[in-house]
Structures are given as structure tokens and as C-alpha cells.
Protein backbone atom coordinates (compact mmCIF):
# COMPACT_ATOMS: atom_id res chain seq x y z
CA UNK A 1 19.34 49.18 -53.56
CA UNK A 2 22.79 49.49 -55.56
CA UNK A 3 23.03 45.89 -58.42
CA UNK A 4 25.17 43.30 -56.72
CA UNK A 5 25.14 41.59 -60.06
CA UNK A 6 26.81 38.26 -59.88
CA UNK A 7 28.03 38.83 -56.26
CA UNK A 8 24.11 38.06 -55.88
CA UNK A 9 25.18 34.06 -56.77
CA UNK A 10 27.48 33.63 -53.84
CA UNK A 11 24.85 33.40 -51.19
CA UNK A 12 22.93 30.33 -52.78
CA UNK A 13 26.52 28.79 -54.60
CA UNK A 14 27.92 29.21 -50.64
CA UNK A 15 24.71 27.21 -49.10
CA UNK A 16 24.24 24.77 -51.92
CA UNK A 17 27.99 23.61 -51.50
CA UNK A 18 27.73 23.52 -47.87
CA UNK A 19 24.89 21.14 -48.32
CA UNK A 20 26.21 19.17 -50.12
CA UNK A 21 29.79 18.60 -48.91
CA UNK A 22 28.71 19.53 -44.83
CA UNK A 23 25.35 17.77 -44.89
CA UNK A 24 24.37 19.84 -42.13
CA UNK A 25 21.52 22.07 -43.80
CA UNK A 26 21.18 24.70 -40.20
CA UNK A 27 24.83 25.48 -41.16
CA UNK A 28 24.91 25.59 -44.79
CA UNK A 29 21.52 28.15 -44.04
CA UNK A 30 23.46 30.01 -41.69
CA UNK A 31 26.76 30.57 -43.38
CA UNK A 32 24.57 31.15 -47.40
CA UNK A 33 22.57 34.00 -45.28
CA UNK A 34 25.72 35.90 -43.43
CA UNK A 35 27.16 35.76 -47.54
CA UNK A 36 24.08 37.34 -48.36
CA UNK A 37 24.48 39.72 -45.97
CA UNK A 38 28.26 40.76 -46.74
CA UNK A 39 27.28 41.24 -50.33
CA UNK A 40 24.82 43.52 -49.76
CA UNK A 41 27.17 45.98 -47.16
CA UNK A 42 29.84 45.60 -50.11
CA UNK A 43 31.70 43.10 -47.80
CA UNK A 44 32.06 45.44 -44.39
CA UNK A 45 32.74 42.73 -42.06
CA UNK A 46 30.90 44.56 -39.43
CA UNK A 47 27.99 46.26 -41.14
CA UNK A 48 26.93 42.47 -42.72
CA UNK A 49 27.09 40.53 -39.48
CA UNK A 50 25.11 43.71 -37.89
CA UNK A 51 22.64 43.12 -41.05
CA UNK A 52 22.27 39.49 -40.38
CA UNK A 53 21.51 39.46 -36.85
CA UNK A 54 18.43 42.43 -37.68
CA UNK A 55 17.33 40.49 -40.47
CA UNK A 56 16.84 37.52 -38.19
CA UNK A 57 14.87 39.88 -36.22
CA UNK A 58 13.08 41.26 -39.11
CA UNK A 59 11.90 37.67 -40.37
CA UNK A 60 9.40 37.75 -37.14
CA UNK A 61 7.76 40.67 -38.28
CA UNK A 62 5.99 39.47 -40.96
CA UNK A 63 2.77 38.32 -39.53
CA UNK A 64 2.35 35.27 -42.14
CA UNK A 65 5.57 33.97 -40.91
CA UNK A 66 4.73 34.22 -37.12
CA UNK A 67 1.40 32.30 -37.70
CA UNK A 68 3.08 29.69 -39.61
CA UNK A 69 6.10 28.94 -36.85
CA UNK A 70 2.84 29.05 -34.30
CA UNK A 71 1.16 26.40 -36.21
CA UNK A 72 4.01 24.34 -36.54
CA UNK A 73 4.84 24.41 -33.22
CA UNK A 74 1.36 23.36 -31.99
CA UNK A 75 0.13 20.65 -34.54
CA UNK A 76 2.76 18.88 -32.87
CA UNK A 77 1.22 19.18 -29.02
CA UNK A 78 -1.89 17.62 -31.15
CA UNK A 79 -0.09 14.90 -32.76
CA UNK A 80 1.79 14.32 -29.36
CA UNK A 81 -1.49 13.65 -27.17
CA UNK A 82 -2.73 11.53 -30.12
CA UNK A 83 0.00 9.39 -29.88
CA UNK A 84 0.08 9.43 -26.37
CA UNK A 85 -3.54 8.45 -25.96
CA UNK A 86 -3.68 5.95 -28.23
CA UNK A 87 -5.71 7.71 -30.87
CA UNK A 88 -3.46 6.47 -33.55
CA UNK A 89 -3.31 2.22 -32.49
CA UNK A 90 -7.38 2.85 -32.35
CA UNK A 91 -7.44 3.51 -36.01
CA UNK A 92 -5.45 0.67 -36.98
CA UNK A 93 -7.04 -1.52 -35.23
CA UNK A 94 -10.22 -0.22 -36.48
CA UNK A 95 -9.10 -0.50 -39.86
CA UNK A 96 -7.40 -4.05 -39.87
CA UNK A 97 -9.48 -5.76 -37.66
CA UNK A 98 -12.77 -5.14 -36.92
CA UNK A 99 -13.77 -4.05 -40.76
CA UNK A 100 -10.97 -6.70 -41.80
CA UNK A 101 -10.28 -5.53 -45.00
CA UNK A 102 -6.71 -7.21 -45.39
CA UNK A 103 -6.84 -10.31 -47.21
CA UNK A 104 -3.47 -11.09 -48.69
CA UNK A 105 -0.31 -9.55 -49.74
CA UNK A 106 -1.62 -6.69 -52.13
CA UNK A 107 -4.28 -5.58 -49.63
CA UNK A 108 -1.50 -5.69 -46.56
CA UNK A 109 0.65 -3.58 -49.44
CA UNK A 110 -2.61 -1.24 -50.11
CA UNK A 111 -2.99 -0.63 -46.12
CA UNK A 112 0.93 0.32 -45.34
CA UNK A 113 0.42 2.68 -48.19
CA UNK A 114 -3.15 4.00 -47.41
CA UNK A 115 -1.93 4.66 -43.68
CA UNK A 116 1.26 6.45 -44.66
CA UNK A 117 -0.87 8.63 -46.60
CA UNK A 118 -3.58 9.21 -44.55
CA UNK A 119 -1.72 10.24 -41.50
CA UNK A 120 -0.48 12.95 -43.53
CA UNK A 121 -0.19 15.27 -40.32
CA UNK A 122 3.30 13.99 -39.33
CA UNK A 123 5.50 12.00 -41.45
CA UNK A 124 7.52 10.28 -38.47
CA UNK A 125 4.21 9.37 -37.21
CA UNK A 126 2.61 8.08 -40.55
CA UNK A 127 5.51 5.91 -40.90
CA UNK A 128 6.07 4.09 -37.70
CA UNK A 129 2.14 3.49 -37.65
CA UNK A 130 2.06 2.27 -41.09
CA UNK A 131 5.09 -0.24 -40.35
CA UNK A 132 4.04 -1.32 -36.55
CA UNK A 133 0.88 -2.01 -38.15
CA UNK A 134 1.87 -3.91 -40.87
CA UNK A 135 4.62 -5.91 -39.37
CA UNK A 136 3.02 -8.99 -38.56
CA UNK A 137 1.06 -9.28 -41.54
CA UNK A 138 3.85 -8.77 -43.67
CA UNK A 139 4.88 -12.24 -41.95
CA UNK A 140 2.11 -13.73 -42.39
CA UNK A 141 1.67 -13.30 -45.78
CA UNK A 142 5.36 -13.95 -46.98
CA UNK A 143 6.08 -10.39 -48.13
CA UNK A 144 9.60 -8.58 -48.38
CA UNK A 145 10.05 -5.92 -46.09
CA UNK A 146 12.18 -4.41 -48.80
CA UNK A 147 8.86 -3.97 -50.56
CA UNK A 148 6.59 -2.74 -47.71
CA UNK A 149 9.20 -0.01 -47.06
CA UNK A 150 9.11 1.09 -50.65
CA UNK A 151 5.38 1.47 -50.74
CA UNK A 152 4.60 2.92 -47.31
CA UNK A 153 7.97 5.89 -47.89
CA UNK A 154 7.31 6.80 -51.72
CA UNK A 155 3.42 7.06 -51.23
CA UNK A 156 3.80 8.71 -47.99
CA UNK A 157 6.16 11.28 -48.68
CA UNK A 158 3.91 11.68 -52.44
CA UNK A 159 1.06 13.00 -49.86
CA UNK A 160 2.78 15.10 -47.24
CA UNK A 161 4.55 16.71 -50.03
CA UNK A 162 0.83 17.14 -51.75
CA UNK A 163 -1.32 18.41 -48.59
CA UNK A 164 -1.40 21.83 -47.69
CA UNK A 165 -2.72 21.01 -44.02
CA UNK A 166 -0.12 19.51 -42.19
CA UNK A 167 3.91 20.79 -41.24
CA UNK A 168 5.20 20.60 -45.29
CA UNK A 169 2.30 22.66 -46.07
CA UNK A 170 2.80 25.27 -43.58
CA UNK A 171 6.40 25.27 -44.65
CA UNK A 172 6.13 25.64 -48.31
CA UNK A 173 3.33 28.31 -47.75
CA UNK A 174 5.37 30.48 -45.32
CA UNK A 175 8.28 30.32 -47.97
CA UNK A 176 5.80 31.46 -50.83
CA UNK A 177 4.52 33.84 -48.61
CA UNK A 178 7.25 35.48 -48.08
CA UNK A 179 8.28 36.12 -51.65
CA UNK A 180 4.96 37.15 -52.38
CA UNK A 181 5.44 40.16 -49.57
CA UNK A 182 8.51 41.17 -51.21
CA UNK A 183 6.73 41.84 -54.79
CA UNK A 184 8.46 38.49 -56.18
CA UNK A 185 5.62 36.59 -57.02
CA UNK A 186 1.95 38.39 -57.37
CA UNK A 187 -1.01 36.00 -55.48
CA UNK A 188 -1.92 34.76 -52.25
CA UNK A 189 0.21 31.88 -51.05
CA UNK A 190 -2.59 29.56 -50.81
CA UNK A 191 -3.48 29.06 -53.99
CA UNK A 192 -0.41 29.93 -55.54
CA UNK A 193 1.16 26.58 -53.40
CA UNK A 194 -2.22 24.90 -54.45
CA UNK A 195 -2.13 25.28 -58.37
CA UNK A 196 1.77 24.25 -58.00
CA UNK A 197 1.18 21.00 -56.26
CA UNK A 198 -0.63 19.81 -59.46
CA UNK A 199 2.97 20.05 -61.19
CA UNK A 200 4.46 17.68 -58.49
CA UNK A 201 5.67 15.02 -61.30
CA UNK A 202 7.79 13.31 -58.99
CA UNK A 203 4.40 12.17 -56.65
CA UNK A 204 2.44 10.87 -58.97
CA UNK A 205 4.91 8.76 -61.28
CA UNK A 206 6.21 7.50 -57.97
CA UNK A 207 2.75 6.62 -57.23
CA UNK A 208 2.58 5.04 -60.76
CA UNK A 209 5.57 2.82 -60.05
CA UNK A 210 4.49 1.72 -56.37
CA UNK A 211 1.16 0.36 -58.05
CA UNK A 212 3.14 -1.02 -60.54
CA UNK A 213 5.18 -3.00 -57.93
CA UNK A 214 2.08 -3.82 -56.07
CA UNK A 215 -0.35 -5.22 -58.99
CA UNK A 216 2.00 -7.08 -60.92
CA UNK A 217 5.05 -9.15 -61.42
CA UNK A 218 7.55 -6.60 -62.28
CA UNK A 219 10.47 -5.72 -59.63
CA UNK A 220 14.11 -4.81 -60.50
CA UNK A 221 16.59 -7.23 -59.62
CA UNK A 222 17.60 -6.37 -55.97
CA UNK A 223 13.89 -6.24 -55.03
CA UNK A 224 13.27 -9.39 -56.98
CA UNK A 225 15.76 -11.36 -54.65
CA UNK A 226 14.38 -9.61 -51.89
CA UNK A 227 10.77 -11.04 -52.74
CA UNK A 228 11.72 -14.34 -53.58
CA UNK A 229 14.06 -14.67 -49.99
CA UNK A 230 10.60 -13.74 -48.76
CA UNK A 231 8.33 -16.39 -49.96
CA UNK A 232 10.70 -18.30 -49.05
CA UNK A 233 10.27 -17.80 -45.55
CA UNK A 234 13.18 -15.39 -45.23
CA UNK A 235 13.14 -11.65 -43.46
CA UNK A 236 16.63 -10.11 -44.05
CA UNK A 237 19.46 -11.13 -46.04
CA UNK A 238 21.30 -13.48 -44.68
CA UNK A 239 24.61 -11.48 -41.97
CA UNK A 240 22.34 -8.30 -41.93
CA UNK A 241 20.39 -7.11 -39.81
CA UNK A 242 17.65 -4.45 -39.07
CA UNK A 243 18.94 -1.00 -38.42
CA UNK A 244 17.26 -1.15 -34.98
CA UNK A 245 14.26 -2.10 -32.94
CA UNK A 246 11.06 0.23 -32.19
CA UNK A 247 10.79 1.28 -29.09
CA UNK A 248 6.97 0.99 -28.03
CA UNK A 249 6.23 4.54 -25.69
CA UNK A 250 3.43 3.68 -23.19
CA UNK A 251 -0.14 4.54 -23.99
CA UNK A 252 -2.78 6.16 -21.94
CA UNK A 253 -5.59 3.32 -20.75
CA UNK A 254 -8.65 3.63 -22.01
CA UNK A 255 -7.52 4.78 -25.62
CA UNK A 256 -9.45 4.55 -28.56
CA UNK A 257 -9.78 6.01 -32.14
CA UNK A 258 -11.88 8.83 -31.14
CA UNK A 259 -8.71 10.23 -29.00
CA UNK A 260 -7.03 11.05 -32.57
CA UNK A 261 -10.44 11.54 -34.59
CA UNK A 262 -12.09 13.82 -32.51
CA UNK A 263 -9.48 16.39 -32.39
CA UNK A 264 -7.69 16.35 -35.82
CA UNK A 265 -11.03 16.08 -37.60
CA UNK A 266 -12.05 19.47 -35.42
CA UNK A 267 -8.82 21.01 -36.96
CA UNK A 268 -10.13 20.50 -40.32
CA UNK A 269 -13.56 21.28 -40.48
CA UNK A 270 -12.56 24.63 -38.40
CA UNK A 271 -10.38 25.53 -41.13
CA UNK A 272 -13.21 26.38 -43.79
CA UNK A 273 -15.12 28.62 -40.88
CA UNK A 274 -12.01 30.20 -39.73
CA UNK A 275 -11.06 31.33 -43.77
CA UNK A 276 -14.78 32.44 -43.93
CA UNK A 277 -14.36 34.10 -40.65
CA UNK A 278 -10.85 36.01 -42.34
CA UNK A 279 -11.30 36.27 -45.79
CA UNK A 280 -15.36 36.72 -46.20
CA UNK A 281 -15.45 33.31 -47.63
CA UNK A 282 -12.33 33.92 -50.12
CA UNK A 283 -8.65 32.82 -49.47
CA UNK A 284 -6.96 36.33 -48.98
CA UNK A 285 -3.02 36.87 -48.52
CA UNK A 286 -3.69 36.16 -44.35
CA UNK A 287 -6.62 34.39 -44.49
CA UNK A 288 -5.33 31.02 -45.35
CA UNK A 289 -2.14 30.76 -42.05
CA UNK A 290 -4.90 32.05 -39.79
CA UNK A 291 -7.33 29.89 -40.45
CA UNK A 292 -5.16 26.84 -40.49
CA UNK A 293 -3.76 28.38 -36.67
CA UNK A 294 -6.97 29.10 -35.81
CA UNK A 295 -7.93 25.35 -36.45
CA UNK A 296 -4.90 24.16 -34.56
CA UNK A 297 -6.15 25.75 -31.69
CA UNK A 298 -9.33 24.88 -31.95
CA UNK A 299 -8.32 21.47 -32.10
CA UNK A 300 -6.09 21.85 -28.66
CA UNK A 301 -9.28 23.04 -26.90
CA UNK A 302 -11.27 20.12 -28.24
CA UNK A 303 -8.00 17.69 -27.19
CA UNK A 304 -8.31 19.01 -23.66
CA UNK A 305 -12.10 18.36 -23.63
CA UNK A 306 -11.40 14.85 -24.95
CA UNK A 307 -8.67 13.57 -23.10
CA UNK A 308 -9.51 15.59 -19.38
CA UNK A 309 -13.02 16.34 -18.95
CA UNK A 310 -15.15 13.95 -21.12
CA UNK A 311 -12.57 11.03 -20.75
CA UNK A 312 -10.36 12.00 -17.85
CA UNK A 313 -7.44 10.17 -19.32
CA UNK A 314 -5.40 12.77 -17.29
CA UNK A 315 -5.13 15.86 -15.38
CA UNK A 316 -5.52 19.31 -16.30
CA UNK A 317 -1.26 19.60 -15.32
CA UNK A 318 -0.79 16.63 -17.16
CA UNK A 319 -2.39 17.19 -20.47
CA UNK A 320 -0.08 20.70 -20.49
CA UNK A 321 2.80 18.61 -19.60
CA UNK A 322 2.18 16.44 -23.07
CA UNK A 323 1.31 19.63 -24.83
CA UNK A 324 4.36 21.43 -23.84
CA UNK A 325 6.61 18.60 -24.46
CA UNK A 326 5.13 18.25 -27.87
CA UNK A 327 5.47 21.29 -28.56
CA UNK A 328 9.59 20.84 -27.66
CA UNK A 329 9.98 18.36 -30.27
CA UNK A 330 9.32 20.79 -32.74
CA UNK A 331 11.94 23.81 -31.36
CA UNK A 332 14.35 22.16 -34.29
CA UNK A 333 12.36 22.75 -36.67
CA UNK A 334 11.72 26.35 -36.00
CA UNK A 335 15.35 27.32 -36.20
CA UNK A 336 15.54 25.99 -39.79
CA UNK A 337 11.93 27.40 -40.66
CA UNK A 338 13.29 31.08 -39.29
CA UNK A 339 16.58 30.77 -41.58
CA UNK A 340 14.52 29.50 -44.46
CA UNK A 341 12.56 32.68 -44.26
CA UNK A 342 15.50 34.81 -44.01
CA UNK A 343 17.24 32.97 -46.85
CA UNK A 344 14.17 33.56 -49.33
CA UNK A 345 14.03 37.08 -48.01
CA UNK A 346 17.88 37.51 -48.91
CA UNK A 347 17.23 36.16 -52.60
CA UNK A 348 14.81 38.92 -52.95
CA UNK A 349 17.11 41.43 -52.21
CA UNK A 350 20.05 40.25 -53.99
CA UNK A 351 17.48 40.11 -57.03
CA UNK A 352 19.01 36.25 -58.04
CA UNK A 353 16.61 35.55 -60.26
CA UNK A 354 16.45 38.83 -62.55
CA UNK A 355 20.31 38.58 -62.91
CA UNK A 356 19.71 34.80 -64.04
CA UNK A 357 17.24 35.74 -66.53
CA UNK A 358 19.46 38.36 -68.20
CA UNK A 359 22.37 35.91 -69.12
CA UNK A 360 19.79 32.85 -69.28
CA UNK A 361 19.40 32.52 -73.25
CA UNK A 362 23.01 31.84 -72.69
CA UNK A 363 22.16 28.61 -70.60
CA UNK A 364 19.51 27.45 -71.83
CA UNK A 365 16.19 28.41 -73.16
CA UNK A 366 13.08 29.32 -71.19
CA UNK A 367 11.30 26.25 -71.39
CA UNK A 368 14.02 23.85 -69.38
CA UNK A 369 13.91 26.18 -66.46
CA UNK A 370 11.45 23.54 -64.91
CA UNK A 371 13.59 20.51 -65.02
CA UNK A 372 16.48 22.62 -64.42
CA UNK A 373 15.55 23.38 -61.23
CA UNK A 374 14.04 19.85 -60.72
CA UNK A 375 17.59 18.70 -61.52
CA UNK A 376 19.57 21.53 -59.08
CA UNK A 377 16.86 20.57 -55.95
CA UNK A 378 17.15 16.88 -56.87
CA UNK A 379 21.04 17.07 -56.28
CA UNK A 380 20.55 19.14 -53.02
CA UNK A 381 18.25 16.88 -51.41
CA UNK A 382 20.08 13.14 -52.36
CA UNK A 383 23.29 15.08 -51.08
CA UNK A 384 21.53 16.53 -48.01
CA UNK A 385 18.91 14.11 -47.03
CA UNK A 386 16.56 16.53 -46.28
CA UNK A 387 13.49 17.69 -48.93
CA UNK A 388 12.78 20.34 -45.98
CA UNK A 389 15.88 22.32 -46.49
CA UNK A 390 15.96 22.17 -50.09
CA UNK A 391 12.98 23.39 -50.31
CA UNK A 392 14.09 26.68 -48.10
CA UNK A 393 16.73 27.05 -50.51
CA UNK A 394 15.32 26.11 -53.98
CA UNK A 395 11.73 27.58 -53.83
CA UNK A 396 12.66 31.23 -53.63
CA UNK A 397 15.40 30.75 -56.32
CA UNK A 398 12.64 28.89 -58.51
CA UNK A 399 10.03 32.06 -58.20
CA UNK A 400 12.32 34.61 -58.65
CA UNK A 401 13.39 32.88 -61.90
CA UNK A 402 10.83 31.77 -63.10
CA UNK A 403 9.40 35.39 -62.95
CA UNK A 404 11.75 37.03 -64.48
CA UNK A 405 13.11 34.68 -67.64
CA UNK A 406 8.56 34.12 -68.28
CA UNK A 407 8.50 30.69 -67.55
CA UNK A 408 4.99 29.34 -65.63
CA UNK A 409 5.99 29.72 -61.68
CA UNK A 410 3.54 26.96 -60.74
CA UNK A 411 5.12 24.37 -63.06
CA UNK A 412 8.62 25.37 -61.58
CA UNK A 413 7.22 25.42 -57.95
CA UNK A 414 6.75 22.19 -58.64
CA UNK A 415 9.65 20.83 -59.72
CA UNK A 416 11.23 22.28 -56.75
CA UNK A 417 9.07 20.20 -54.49
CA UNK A 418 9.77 17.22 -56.94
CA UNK A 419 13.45 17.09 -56.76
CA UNK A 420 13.31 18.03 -53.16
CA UNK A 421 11.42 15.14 -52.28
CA UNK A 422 13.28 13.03 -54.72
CA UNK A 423 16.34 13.17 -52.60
CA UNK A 424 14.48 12.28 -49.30
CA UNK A 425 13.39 8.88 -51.34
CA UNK A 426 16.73 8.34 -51.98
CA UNK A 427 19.18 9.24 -49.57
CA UNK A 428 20.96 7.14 -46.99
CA UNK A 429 21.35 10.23 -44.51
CA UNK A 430 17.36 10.43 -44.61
CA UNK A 431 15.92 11.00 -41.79
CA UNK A 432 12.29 9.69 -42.67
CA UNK A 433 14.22 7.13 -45.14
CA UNK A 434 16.27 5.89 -41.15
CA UNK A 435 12.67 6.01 -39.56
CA UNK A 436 11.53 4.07 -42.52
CA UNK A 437 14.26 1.28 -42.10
CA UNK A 438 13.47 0.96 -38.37
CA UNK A 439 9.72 0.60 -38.44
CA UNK A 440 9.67 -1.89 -41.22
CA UNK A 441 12.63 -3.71 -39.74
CA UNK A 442 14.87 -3.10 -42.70
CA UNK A 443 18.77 -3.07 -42.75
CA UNK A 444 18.87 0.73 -43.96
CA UNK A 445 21.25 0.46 -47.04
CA UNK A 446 19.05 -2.30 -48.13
CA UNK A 447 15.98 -0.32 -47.86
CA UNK A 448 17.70 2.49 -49.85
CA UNK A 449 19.63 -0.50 -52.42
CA UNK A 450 16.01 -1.74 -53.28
CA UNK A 451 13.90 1.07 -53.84
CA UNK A 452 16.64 3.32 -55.80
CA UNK A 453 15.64 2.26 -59.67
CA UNK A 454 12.05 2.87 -58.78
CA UNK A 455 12.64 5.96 -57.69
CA UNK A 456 15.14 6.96 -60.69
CA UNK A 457 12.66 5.68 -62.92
CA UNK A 458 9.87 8.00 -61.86
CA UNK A 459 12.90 11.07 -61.13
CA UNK A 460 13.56 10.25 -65.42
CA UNK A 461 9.72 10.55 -66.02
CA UNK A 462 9.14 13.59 -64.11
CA UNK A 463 11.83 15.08 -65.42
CA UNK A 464 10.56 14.62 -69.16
CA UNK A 465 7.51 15.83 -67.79
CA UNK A 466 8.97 18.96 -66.82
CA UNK A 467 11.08 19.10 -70.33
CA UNK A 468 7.46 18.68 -71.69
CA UNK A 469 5.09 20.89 -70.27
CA UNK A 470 7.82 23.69 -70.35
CA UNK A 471 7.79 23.27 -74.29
CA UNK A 472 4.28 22.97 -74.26
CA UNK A 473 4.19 26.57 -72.31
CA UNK A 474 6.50 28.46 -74.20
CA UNK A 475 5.24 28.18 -77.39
């Protein structure tokens, strides 16, 4: 493979900029790939569209990658039918009234964030739970809706950006994975995602300032007003209103918690056998996506024994009808999972982060290459909306240069999750920060008005965490 020297930059520059002025990240991954392409056929129109199109091909045959697109695609049938049957009202109702554990304002607070985290599978689905569930106890108890939104988004999106097991784990870890088969990064992707979600600075200090919020007095000013219109008996401010209604989907009769226990808890508890099964009890390059796929299958047959023959919620046509059309909802999601593969495939070949690392010292010095990349994916993802894209783009660029310039790859890993998720926190084109607005019953610009010093606040202490450890690891 001939240098490409900086020619190498134009394929990331080309996406980033699309990002951020387009704000259409299946484009801006589309357009950053066929650069890629060019620059490696030394711009022959023909030979670098030919490229792209094979290397689209060529991103299905790594096995990892196929397994991961498979899981994604089918933890949605599951979360589907869970919805569908109920599973997911069951545990609420299980939780806030039979055990009746919410007392007051902090506790309702404490739930909204304790069910956005612990429905970690699927972030739509953690949030409209969390806020359907809450709604009417955020009523009773006088609290701003300003404030539940805040809590239930910043310590929801802390988790799914934290858990390996659900559709941002599977993500991240094909993305890894695929830099690891390319000799970029030396590990399995399992732990190597594992030991970098420790360095996720932006979770935890935005978990730091949501208990903050919750346990004492201290609010900003717009969130201030917000809680003092609500103790006064007020909901929105006064000539807004919400950014739309939920729409309830019908439920199966007959539903209970057990139709979203049974199956999801058979997914994880298969997941330990199925890496024994693979890896002889270790977590090898392979072991880890198959295990989590074989789980996810698992947990369909255990669905179907649930919900058709134990139950007989439905027919055998029926629950493949759900599972199919679950499985739809996901086909998005696919297409920008197969270009982030190609994208951090591409990086590897044009060898980005070893022609970084030669004219780095000229930058800046080794130990800010954490929360310079924590500041690049931050940018991205407030400009883009999306912590899902960024981290397609961002991840790869992170490894390569961390690698190359010495600095730790887990503490830069990191920071690309950090800033990615900073910019779903923050940005009005959101989509789980729109979701948010809706189940909470928020006007959306005042959802993202209320919670942006918070999240600025923790963005400034991660990123002198990042400044700090790097220092700490260089010398």
C-alpha cells in the first residue's frame, strides 16, 4: 500500500463537515467513504467508486461484523414482543405500586432515573417507559417536567452508553472489532470496550450533577423558574406547549411483568454459557458477539414459549408477524452500522492515525490527545444529534491515534464515547433528546434550554479529567 500522506485527512475532514453542516450522518458516511476510496486509486474516478461498492461487500465478510448486525437486528423482535405484550407496563406497575416505593418528589425523581437506566436494552423504550410512568406522579407531587426530563435523559443515556449488552454495545464492539482485525489495536474487543468504558468521564459527572439536582437546592436559573412555576401548580410555560402527545399502541390482554422478564433475563444468563461454550470459559476475539447472538436467540425461543404456548397470548403466525416487524424497525440502523464498519475499515487503510502522530508534537503533546478527541466527537455529535454516528466516525480515528502518538487507547476510547454522548444530551436535532420532550410532555427547546449548563458543567469536568489522567499517563 503506496503513503497517501495527508490525502489520508480528506476522508474524515469530508464526513466531519458533512455532519456538521448536512446533519444527515448516512450521507456524510457515504460521501467520507467514496473520498476514502478515491484517495486510495490516486483519484481514478472509476477504479474508487468500483473500490467502494466491493468494500461494502467486503465489510460482510468479517464474521464479527455479521454477528453484530444479526444481533442488532433481533434484540429488537425481543424488545418489540415485550412491548407488545405488556412486559414493560408489568414492571412499572410492579415497581410503583404494589412495592410502593415512591413517596415524594426525590423518590418519583430516583424512579424516572432508575427506569431509564434499567431498561438499558433500548433507549426509545427506556425513555417513553420512564416518562409514561412518571407522568402522573410528577403532578402529583408538584415537580417540573423540565427536571424529570433532565434526570431520566442524562442518566439514561450515562447507562446505554456504559452497558455492553444492549444495541450501543454491540455497536461500539463491532467498531473495535474491526480495527482490531486490521492490526490497529492488539486485544479482543470485549474487554478492550470494557476497560474503556471506565474512562467514560462524561457518564459519571453527569451522574454527579443529576444527584446534585435531585438531593439538594441547587438548579441554574432556567431550571429554577421551571421548578418554582411547578410548585406553583404550573406544567409548561405559559404560550408553550408540549412538543406532542404519546400515542399509547395497544397491548396484548393478559400481560404481565413476566412477558418482558422471562425472556430478556434468558438473554443474559445465556450469555455467560454461550462465552463458555466459545471461548472455554475466556472472552476470545469471537467469543464475546457469539455469545451475546447466541443469547438473543435464545431469548426469541424462550419469547415464543412465553407468549404462544405457555400463555397463548397469540398465534404461532402472529408472534412471527411481531418478530418480523420488529425486526423492520431496526433495517435503519443497519445501513449506518454497515457504513460505520466500512468507514473504520477505510481509516485503517489510509493509516490516519500514524500520519497524525508524525506531525503531532506540532499540535500538541501526547497527553491532550484524550480531551482532544473528547473535544472533536463533542462538536460532531451537538452538530449532528446523533452519539451513534459519531461514534462510527471518531472511534477508529481515536485508536489509530492513540496507537501510534503512545497515548493509553482505553482512556481515548473513552473520550470518544464521552463527547459522543455529550452531543446527544445536548442537541435540539436529538432524536432520543425529541423522544425525551414527548414522553415527559416537554416543549423540546425548553427541555434542551434547561438541562444545557448541567450538561456543560459535567462536558468542563470530564474534559479536565481527560487533561488529567493524560498527564498522569505520560509521565
Amino acid at each position: 500500500m503506496h503513503e497517501v500522506g495527508v490525502w489520508g485527512l480528506l476522508s474524515p475532514a469530508i464526513t466531519i463537515c458533512l455532519a456538521i453542516f448536512t446533519r444527515q450522518v448516512i450521507l456524510s458516511l457515504m460521501v467520507g467513504c467514496v473520498a476514502g476510496f478515491l484517495v486510495l486509486s490516486d483519484f481514478h474516478i472509476g477504479h474508487g467508486l468500483q473500490n467502494a461498492v466491493q468494500g461494502m461487500v467486503d465489510v460482510f465478510k468479517s464474521d464479527g461484523v455479521v454477528r453484530t448486525l444479526i444481533f442488532t437486528v433481533m434484540i429488537s423482535g425481543v424488545i418489540h414482543l415485550a412491548r407488545l405484550t405488556g412486559g414493560m407496563q408489568g414492571l412499572v406497575n410492579l415497581i410503583s405500586d404494589r412495592l410502593r416505593i415512591v413517596k415524594g418528589p426525590v423518590s418519583t425523581q430516583l424512579l424516572a432515573g432508575a427506569l431509564a437506566a434499567l431498561v438499558f436494552i433500548d433507549s426509545y423504550l427506556a425513555v417513553l417507559t420512564s416518562g409514561a410512568s412518571t407522568i402522573e406522579l410528577v403532578r402529583r407531587h408538584g415537580i417540573a417536567r423540565e427536571q424529570v426530563a433532565y434526570v431520566l435523559k442524562n442518566v439514561g443515556i450515562s447507562a446505554w452508553s456504559s452497558v455492553i449488552f444492549n444495541g450501543w454495545g454491540a455497536m461500539m464492539l463491532g467498531i473495535i472489532a474491526v480495527q482490531v482485525e486490521h492490526g490497529s489495536i492488539h486485544g479482543n474487543p470485549f474487554n478492550i470496550l470494557a476497560h474503556s468504558i471506565a474512562y467514560n468521564l462524561f457518564a459519571w459527572a453527569s451522574i454527579a450533577m443529576v444527584l446534585l439536582s435531585i438531593f439538594t437546592s441547587f438548579a441554574f436559573p432556567a431550571m429554577r423558574r421551571a421548578k418554582q412555576r411547578a410548585a406553583a401548580g404550573g406544567e409548561l410555560r405559559e404560550g408553550v406547549a408540549p412538543i406532542a402527545a404519546l400515542v399509547q399502541q395497544d397491548q396484548i390482554t393478559g400481560a404481565s411483568v413476566s412477558n418482558l422478564l422471562i425472556p430478556m433475563l434468558s438473554i443474559f444468563l445465556f450469555v455467560p454459557i454461550g462465552l463458555y461454550i466459545t471461548g472455554s470459559g475466556e472472552l476470545g476475539n469471537g467469543s464475546a458477539s457469539t455469545a451475546i447472538l447466541w443469547g438473543v436467540i435464545f431469548g426469541q425461543c424462550v419469547g415464543f414459549v412465553q407468549y404462544v404456548m405457555i400463555k397463548r397470548l397469540m398465534s404461532i403466525e402472529a408472534y412471527f408477524n411481531h418478530l418480523v416487524a420488529g425486526y423492520q424497525a431496526m433495517l435503519p440502523l443497519v445501513v449506518v452500522l454497515t457504513l460505520a464498519f466500512l468507514i473504520g475499515d477505510l481509516s485503517s487503510q489510509l493509516q490516519i492515525g500514524q500520519f497524525l502522530a508524525r506531525h503531532f508534537n506540532v499540535l500538541m503533546p501526547v497527553s491532550l490527545v484524550a480531551a482532544f478527541v473528547f473535544l472533536v466527537a463533542a462538536l460532531i455529535s451537538l452538530s449532528t444529534g446523533t452519539s451513534w454516528g459519531t461514534f462510527s466516525i471518531m472511534i477508529p480515528i481515536g485508536i489509530q491515534l492513540a496507537m501510534s502518538s503512545g497515548a493509553d487507547p482505553y482512556l481515548v476510547i473513552g473520550a470518544a464515547i464521552s463527547g459522543a454522548i455529550f452531543g446527544d444530551t445536548t442537541s435540539p436535532i436529538s432524536d432520543t433528546g425529541i423522544v425525551t420532550a414527548t414522553a415527559t410532555g416537554n416543549n423540546l427547546m425548553d427541555h434542551i434550554r434547561t438541562q444545557l449548563p448541567y450538561c456543560l458543567t459535567a462536558a468542563v469536568i470530564a474534559l479536565a479529567g481527560f487533561v488529567a489522567f493524560g498527564l498522569a499517563k505520560s509521565l
